[in-house]
Protein backbone atom coordinates (compact mmCIF):
# COMPACT_ATOMS: atom_id res chain seq x y z
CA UNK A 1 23.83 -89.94 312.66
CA UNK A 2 26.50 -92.65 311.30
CA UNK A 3 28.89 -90.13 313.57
CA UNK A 4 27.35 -91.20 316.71
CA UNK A 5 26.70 -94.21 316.12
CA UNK A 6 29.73 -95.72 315.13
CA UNK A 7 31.88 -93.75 317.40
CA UNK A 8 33.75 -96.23 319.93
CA UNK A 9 34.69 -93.69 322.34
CA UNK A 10 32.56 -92.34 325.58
CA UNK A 11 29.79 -90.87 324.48
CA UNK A 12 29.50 -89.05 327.65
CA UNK A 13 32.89 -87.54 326.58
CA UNK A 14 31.72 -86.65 322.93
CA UNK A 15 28.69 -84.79 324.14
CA UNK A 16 30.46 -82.89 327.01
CA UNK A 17 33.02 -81.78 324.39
CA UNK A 18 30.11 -80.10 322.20
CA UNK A 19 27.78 -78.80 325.22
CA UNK A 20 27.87 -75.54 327.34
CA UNK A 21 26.05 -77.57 330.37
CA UNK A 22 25.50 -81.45 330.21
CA UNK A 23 23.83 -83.47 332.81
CA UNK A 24 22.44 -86.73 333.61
CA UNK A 25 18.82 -87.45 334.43
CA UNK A 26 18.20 -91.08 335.92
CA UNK A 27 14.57 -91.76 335.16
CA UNK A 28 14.28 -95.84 336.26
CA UNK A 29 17.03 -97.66 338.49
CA UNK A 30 15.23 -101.29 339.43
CA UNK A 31 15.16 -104.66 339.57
CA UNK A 32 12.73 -105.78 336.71
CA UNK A 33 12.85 -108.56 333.39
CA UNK A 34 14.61 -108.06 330.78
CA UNK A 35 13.71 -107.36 327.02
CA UNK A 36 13.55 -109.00 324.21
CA UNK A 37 16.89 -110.63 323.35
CA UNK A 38 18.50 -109.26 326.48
CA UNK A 39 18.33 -112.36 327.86
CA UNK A 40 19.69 -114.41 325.35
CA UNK A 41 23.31 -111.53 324.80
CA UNK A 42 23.46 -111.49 328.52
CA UNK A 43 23.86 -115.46 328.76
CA UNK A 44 21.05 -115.25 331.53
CA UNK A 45 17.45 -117.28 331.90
CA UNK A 46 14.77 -115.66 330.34
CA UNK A 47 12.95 -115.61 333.48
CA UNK A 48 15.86 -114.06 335.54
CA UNK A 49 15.49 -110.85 337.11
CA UNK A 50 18.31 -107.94 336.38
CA UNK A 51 19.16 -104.04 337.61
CA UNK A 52 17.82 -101.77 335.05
CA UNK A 53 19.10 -98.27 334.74
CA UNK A 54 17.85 -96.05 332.84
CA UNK A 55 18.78 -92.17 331.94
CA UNK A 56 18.44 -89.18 329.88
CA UNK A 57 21.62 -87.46 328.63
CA UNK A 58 20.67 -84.08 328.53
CA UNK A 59 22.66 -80.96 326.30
CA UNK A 60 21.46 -77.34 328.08
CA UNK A 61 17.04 -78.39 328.19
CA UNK A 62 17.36 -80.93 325.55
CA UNK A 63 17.87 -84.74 325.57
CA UNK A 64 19.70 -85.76 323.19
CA UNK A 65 20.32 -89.36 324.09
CA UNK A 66 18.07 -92.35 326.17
CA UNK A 67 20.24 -95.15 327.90
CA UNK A 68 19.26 -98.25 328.75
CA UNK A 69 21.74 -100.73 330.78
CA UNK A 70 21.15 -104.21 332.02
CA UNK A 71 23.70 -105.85 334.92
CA UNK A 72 22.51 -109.20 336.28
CA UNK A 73 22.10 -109.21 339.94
CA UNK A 74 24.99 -111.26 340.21
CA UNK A 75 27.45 -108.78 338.96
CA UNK A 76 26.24 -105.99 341.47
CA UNK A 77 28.34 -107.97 344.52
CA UNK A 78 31.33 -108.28 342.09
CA UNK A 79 32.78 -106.25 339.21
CA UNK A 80 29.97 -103.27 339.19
CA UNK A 81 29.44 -103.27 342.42
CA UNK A 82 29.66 -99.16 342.81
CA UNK A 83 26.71 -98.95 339.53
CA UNK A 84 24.10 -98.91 343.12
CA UNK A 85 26.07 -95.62 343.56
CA UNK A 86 25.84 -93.86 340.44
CA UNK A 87 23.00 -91.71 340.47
CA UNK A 88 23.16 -88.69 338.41
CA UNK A 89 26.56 -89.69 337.50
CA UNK A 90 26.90 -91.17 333.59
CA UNK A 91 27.94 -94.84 333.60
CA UNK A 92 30.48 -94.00 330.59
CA UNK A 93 32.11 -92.17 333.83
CA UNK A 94 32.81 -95.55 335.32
CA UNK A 95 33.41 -97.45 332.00
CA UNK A 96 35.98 -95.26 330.21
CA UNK A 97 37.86 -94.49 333.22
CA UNK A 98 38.79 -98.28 334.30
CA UNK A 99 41.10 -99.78 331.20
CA UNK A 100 40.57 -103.15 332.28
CA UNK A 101 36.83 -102.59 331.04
CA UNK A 102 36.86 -104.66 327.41
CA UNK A 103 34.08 -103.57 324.88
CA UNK A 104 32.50 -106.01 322.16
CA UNK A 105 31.50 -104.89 318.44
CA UNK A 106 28.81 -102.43 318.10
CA UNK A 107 25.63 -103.68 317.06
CA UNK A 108 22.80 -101.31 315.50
CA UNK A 109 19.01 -101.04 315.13
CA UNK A 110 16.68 -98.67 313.85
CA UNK A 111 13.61 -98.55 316.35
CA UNK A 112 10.00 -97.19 315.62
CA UNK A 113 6.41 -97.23 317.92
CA UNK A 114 6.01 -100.86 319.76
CA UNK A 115 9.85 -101.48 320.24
CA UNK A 116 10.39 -100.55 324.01
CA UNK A 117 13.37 -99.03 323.59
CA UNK A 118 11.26 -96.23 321.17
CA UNK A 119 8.65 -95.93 323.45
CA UNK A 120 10.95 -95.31 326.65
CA UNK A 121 12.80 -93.33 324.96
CA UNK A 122 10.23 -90.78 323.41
CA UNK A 123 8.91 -90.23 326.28
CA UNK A 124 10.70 -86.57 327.29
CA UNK A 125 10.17 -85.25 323.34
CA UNK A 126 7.66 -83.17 322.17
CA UNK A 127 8.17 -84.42 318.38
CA UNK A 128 7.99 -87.78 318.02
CA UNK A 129 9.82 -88.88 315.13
CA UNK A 130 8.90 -92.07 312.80
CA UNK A 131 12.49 -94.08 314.20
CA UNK A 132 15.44 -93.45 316.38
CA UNK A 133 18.56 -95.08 315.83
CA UNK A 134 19.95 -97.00 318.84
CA UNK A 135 23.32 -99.23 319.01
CA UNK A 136 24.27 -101.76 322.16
CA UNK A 137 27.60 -103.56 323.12
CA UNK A 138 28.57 -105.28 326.13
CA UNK A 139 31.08 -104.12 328.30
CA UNK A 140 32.82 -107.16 330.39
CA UNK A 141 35.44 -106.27 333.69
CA UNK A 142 36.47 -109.41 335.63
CA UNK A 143 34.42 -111.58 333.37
CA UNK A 144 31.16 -110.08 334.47
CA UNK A 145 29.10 -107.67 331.88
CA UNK A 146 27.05 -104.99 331.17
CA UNK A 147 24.90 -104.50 328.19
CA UNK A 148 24.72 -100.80 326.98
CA UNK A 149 22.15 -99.53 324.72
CA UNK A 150 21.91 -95.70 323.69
CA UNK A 151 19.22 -94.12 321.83
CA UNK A 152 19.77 -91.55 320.11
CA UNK A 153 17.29 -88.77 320.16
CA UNK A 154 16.82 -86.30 317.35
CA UNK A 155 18.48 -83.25 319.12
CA UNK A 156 22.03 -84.86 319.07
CA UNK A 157 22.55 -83.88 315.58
CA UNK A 158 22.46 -80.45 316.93
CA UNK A 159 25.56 -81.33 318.19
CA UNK A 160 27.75 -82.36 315.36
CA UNK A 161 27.86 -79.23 313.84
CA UNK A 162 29.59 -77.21 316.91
């Protein structure tokens, strides 16, 4: 898993380089309150309101990763204005793409049943495991940011060995 995790690179790219057919299945795309500590990396109130999006990245039938990214309202009339158009496009499409788009330090956490990012994510498997391993950084264009968080799903170790 360390592989995944720590890898700075698109993980859109990484998975598309070891898959015969990738896609992209948005599953939530709202306005809605944020998480946890989202509030407090994002710099907003904890009361303020944020675009969600959330997606599966799929390998052939299998998910192999959940992804869960935050944009304050704000930011959708400025620097990611064209997330609204995304759809079943992957947002590491728009991020890796732009090299203006600046990335902070990887942070890690190991998440298990009651953490929301578990329970959203667990939802498309037939196994659930104990944990999933999930990492989140920020990505900042024009001094506006996204937080990016991926959750890794036990199927993308599948992948490393291709």
């Amino acid at each position: 898993m360390r592989y995944w995790l720590q890898d700075r690179g698109s993980l859109t790219r990484r998975i598309q380089e070891r898959c015969a057919q990738f896609c992209v299945e948005p599953v939530f795309q709202d306005l809605a309150p944020l998480y946890g500590d989202e509030s407090f990396k994002m710099k907003l109130r904890p009361d303020e309101l944020a675009i969600v999006r959330e997606v599966y990245l799929y390998c052939c039938d299998k998910p192999v990763v959940f992804a869960h990214s935050v944009v304050p309202r704000k930011n959708l009339r400025g620097a990611w204005r064209s997330l609204n158009g995304l759809g079943n496009r992957s947002l590491g499409s728009m991020l890796f793409t732009n090299p203006r788009v600046k990335r902070t330090p990887l942070e890690f956490k190991k998440v298990s049943s009651g953490h929301f990012l578990y329970d959203r994510a667990i939802l498309r498997l037939m196994d659930k495991p104990p944990h999933l391993w999930a990492r989140r950084s920020l990505f900042t264009l024009q001094g506006q940011s996204i937080l990016v968080t991926e959750v890794f799903l036990p199927d993308i170790l599948d992948l490393t060995l291709r």
